[in-house]
Structure formats: C-alpha cells, structure tokens
C-alpha atoms as a PDB file:
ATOM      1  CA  UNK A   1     118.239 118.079 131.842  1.00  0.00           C
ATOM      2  CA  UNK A   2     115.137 115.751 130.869  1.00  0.00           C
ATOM      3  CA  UNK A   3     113.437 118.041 128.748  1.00  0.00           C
ATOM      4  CA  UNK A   4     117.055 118.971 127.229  1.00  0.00           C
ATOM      5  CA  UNK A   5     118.002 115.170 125.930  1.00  0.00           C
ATOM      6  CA  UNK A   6     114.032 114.987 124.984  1.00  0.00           C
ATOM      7  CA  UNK A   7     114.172 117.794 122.404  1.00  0.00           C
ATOM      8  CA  UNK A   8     118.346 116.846 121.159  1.00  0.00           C
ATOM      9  CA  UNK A   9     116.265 113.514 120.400  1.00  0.00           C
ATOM     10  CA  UNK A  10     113.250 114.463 118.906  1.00  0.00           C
ATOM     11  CA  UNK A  11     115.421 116.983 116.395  1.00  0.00           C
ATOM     12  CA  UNK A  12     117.980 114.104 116.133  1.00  0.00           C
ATOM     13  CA  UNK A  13     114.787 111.676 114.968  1.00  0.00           C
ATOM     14  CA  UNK A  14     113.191 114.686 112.704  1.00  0.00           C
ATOM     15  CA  UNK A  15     116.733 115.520 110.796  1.00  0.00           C
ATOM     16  CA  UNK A  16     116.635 111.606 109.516  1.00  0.00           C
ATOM     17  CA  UNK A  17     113.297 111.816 107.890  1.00  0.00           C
ATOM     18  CA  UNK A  18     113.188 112.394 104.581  1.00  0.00           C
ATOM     19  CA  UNK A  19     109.658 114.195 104.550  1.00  0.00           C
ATOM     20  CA  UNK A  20     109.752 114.609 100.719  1.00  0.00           C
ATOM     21  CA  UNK A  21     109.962 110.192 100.133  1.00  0.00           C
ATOM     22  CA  UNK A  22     107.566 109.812 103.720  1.00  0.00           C
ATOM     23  CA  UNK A  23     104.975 111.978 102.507  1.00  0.00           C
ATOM     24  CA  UNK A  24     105.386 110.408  98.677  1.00  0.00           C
ATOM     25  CA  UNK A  25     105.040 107.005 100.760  1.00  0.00           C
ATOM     26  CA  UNK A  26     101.764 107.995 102.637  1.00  0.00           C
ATOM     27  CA  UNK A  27     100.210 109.342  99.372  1.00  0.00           C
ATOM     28  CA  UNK A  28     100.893 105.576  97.677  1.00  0.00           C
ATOM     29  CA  UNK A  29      99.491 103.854 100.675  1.00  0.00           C
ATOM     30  CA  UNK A  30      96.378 106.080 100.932  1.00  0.00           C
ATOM     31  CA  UNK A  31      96.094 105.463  97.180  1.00  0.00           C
ATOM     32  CA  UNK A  32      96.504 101.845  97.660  1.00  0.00           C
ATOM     33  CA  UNK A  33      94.271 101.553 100.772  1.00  0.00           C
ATOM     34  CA  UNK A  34      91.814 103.630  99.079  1.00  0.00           C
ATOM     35  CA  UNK A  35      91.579 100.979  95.798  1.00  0.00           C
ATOM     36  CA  UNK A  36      91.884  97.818  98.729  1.00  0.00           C
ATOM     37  CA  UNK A  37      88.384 100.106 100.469  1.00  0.00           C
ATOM     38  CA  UNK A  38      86.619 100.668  97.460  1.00  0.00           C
ATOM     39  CA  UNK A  39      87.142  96.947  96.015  1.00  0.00           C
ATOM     40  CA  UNK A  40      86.023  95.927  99.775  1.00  0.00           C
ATOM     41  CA  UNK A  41      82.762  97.781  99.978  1.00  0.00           C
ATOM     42  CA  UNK A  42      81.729  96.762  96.230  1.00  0.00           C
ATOM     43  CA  UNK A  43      82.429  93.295  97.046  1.00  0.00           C
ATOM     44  CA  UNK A  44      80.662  93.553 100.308  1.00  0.00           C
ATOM     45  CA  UNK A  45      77.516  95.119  99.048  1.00  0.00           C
ATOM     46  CA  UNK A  46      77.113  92.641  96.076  1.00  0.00           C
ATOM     47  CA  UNK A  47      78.094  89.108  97.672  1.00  0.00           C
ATOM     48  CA  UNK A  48      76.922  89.738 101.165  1.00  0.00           C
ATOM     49  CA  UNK A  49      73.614  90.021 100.579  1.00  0.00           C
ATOM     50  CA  UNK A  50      73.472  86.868  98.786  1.00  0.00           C
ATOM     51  CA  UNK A  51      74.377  84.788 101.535  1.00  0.00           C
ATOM     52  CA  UNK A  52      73.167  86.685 104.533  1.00  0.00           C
ATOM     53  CA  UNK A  53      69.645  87.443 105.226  1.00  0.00           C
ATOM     54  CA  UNK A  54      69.685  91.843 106.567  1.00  0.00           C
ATOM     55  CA  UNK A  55      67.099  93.009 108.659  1.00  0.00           C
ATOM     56  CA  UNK A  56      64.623  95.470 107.086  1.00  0.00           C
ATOM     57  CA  UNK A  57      62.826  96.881 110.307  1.00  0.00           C
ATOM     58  CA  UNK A  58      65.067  99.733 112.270  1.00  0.00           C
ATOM     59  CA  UNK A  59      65.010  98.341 115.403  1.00  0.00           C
ATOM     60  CA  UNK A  60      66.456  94.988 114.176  1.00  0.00           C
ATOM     61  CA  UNK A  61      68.974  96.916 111.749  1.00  0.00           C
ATOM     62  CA  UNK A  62      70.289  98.888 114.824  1.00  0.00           C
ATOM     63  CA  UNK A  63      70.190  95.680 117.092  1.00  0.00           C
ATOM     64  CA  UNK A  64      72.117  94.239 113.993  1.00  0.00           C
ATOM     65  CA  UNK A  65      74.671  96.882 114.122  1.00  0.00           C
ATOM     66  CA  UNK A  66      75.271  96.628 117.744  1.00  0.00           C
ATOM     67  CA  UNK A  67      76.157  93.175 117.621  1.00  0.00           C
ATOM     68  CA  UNK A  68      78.496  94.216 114.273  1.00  0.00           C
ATOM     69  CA  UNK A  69      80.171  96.567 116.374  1.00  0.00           C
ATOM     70  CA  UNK A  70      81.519  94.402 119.233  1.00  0.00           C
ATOM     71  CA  UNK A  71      84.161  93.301 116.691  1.00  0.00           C
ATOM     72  CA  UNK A  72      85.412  97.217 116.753  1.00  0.00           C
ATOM     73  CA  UNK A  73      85.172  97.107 120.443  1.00  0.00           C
ATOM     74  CA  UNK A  74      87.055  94.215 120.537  1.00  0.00           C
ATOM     75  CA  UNK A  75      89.882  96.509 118.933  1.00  0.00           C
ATOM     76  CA  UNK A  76      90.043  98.419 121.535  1.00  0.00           C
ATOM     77  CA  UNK A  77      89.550  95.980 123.917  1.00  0.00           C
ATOM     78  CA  UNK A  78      93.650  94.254 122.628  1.00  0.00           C
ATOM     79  CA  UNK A  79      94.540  98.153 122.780  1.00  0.00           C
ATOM     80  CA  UNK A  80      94.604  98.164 126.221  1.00  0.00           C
ATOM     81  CA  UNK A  81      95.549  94.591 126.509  1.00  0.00           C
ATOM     82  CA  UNK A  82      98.808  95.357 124.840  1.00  0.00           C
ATOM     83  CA  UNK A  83      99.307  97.983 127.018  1.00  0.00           C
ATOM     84  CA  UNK A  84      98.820  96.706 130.032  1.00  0.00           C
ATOM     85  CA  UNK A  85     100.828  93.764 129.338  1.00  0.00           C
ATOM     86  CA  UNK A  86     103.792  96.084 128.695  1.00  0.00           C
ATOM     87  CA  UNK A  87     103.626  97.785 131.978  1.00  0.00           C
ATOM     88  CA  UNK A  88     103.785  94.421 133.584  1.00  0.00           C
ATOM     89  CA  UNK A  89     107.103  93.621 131.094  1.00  0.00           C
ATOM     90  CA  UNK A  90     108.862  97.003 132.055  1.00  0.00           C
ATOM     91  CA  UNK A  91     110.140  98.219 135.574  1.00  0.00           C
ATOM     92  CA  UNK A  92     109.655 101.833 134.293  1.00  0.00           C
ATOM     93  CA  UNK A  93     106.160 101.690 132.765  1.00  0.00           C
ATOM     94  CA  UNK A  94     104.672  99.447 135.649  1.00  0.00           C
ATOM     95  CA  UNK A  95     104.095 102.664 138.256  1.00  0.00           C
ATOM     96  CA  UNK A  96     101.817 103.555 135.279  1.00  0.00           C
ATOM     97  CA  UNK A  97     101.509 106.948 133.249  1.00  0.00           C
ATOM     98  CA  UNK A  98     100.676 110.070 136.105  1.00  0.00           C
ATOM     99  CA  UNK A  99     103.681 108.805 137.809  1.00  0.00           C
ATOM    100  CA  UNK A 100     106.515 109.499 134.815  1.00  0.00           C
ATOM    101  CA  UNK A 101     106.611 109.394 131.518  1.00  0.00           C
ATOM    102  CA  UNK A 102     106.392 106.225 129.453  1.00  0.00           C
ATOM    103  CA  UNK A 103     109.777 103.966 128.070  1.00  0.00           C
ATOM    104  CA  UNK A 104     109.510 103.833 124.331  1.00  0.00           C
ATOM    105  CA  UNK A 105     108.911 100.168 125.207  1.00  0.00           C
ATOM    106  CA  UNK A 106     105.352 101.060 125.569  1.00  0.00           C
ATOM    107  CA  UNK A 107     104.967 104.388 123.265  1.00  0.00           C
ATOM    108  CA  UNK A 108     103.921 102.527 120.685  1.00  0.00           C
ATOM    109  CA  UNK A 109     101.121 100.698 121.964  1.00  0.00           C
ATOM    110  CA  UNK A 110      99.974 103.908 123.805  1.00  0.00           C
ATOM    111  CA  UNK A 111      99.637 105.308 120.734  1.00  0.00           C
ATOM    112  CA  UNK A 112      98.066 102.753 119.245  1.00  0.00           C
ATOM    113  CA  UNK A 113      95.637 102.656 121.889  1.00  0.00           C
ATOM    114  CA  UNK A 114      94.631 106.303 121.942  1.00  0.00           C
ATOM    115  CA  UNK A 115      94.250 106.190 117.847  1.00  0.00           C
ATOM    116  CA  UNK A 116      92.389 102.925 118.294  1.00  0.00           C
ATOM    117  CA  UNK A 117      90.090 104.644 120.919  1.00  0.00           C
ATOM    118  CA  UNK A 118      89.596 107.539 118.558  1.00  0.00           C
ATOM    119  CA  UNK A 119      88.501 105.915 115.841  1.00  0.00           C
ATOM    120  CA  UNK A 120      86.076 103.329 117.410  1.00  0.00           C
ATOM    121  CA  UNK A 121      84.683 105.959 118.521  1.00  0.00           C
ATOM    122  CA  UNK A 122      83.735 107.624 115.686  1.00  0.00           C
ATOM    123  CA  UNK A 123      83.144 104.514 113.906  1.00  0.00           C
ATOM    124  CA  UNK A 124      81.015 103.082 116.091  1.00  0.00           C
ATOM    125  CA  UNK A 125      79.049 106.224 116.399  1.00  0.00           C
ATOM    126  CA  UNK A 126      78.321 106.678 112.346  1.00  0.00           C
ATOM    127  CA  UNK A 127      77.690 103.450 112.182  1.00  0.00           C
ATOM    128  CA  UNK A 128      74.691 103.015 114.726  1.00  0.00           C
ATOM    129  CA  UNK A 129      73.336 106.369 113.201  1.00  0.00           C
ATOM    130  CA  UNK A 130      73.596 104.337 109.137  1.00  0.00           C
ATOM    131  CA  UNK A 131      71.675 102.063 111.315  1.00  0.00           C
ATOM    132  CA  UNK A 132      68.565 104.076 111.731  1.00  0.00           C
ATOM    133  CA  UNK A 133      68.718 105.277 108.265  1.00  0.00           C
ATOM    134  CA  UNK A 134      69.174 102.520 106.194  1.00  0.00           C
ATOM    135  CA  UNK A 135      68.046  98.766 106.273  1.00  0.00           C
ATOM    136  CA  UNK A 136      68.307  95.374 104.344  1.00  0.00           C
ATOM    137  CA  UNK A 137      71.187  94.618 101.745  1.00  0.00           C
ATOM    138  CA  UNK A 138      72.692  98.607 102.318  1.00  0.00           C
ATOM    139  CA  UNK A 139      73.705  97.048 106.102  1.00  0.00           C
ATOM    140  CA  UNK A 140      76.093  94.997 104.416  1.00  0.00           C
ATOM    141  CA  UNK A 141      78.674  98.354 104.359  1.00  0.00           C
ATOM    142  CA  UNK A 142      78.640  98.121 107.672  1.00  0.00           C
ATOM    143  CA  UNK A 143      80.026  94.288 108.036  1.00  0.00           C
ATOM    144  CA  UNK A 144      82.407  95.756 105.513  1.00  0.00           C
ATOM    145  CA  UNK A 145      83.151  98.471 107.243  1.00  0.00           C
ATOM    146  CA  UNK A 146      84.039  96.728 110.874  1.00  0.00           C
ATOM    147  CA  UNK A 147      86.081  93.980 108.340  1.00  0.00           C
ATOM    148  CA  UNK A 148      87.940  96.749 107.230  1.00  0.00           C
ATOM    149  CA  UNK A 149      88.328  98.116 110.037  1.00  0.00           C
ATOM    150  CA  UNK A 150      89.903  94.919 111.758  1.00  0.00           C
ATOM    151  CA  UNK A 151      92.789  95.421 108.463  1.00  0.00           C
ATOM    152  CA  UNK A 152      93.309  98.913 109.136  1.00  0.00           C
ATOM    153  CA  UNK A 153      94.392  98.402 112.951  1.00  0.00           C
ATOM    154  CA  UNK A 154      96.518  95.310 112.405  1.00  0.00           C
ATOM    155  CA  UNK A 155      98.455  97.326 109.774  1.00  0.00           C
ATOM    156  CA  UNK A 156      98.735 100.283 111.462  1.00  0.00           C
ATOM    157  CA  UNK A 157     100.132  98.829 114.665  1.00  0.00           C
ATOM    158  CA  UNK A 158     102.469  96.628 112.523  1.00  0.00           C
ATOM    159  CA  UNK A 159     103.791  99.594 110.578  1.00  0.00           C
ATOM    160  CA  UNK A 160     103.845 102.252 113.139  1.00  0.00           C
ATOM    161  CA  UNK A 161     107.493 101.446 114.306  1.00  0.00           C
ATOM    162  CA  UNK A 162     108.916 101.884 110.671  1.00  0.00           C
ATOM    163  CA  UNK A 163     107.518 105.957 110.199  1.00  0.00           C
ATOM    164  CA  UNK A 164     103.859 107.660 108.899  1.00  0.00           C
ATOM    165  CA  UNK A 165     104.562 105.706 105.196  1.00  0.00           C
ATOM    166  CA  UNK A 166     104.563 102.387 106.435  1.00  0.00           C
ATOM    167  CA  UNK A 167     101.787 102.977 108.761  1.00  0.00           C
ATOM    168  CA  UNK A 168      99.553 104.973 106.480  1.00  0.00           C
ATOM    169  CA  UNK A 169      97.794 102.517 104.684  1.00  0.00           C
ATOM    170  CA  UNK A 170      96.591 101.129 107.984  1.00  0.00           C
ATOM    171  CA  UNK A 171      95.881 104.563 109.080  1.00  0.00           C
ATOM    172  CA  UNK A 172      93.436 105.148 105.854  1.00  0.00           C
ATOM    173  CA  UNK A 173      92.195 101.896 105.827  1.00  0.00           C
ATOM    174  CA  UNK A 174      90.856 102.540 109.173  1.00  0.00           C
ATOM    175  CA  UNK A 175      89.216 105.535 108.237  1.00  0.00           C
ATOM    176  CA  UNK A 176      87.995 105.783 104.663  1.00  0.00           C
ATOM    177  CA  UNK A 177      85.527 103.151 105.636  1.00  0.00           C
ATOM    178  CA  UNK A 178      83.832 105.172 108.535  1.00  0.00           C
ATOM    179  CA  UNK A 179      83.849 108.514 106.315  1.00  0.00           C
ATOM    180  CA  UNK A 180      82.259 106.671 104.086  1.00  0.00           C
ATOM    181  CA  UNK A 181      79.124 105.533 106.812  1.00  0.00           C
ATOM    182  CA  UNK A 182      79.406 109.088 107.620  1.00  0.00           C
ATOM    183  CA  UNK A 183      78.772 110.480 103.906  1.00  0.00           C
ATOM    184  CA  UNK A 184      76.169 108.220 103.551  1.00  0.00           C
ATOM    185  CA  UNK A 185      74.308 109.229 106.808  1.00  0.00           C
ATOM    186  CA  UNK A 186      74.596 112.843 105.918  1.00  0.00           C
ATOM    187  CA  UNK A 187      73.160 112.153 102.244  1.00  0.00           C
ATOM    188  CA  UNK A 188      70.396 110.344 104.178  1.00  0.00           C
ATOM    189  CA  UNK A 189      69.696 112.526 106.299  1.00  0.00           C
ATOM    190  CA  UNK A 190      69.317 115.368 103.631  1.00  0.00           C
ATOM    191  CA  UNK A 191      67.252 113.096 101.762  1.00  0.00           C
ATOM    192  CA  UNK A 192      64.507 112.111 104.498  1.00  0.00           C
ATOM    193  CA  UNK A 193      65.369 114.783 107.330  1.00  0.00           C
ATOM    194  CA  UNK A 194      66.378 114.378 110.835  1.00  0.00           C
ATOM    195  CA  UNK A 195      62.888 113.751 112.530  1.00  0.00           C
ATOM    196  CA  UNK A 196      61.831 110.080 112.326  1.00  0.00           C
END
C-alpha cells in the first residue's frame, strides 16, 4: 500500500513538470553561474594577491589550504546541523533513518546534506592536491574557490524546494569552481609529472 501511494505521487509530481521550461531554466542558471564563476576567479586572482601575502614553499601552501578548507567543512558541518535539528522538530523523523523512511519535512535537508557531503569531498580533495602543485598568487583560486563555494550551497539549499531550475545555479556554482582546481591540477601534473 506504501510503495503504491509512493509511486501515484512521484508520477503525480513528474506529470506537473514541464521538463522542456526546467531544463531551459537550468541551462540559464548554469550560464549565469558560469559568468558569476568566471568574474569570481578573475577577480580573485588579480585583487587577492594584492592584499594578501601567499605562501611560496609547498608545505606552507598546503598548510594554507588546510586552513582554507575548514570553511568547506564548515558546510557540511550546518548539513548535518539542519538535519539533526529536524529530527528533533518531527515525531516521525526523530527514530532516525534505518528505522522508516524520512517525512518530506526533512527530505530536503537530507538531500542537501548528502550533495553537500559529495562535493566537499571532492573539493576539498582537488584542492589540497592544487596545493602541492602550485604556490604564491595562483593560491588565491583556491580562497575563491571555497568563497564560491559558500554561494553555491546557500543557493542550492534555498532553491531546492522550488525544482532543478531554481536550484541549478547553486548546483553549478558549487561545482564549476572545483572542476576548475581539478583542470588545473591535471594540466600541472602533465606539465611537471606526478613524482615530486
């Protein structure tokens, strides 16, 4: 009966998209967080350096980044804050997740949590390996990057109630930055080879 009422909703909620206009509304968000990225990073790389002083030695740079990275952390740190505050809120989420399945109360924030993880993840990750690649004024993509990074998830989470469009430019401004660490450790990497 459960799994019967679960798929009449999730066909009732998929007939009332209109995937033509959502995916014309992710494509102008992605556009429009790509422009907001690229204006970010150009910014970063030419003011930054002018009032911040970037290590040049690799140990500092990846020391630097570490200490960069706590504010992506931190992301995922009000993730599971929100969650776990919801559980509390609700009578049906507070037995927690193995015992049934979540209220839509706290889908959201679930969600948000496990996309947050994800991409912390991989940011984090690219950005510690820039780290022993690069050093001095180049570190500044990084700062930009966590910045950016900070926009993407408060965006996201604000537009994931209202469909993929509205949530899309969060979505993209989360992760154009860290493909972007990860193109340039790749290029750097063919450039001056794995070994150190």
């Amino acid at each position: 009966m459960i799994w019967g009422d679960l798929k009449t909703s999730i066909m009732n909620t998929a007939q009332d998209i209109d995937l033509k206009k959502e995916v014309q509304g992710i494509r102008t968000a992605a556009v429009k967080a790509l422009i907001f990225s690229t204006a970010c990073f150009a910014a970063g790389y030419l003011l930054l350096p002018k009032y911040m002083n970037f290590p040049v030695a690799t140990f500092d740079a990846l020391v630097f980044v570490l200490r960069v990275d706590l504010f992506i952390l931190l992301w995922v740190v009000v993730a599971v804050g929100l969650v776990a505050h919801a559980r509390r809120q609700s009578s049906a989420d507070i037995r927690a997740a193995a015992i049934g399945r979540p209220s839509n109360s706290i889908k959201i924030k679930i969600a948000f949590l496990q996309n947050t993880l994800e991409q912390a993840f991989i940011a984090i990750g690219s950005h510690l390996v820039l780290s022993t690649l690069v050093a001095g004024p180049a570190l500044s993509l990084i700062v930009v990057a966590t910045a950016l990074f900070a926009v993407g998830r408060i965006t996201f989470y604000r537009g994931y109630p209202r469909g993929a469009a509205a949530r899309a430019f969060g979505m993209v401004t989360t992760v154009i930055p860290t493909m972007v660490i990860l193109g340039l450790c790749l290029v750097s990497l063919a450039r001056i080879g794995i070994a150190p």
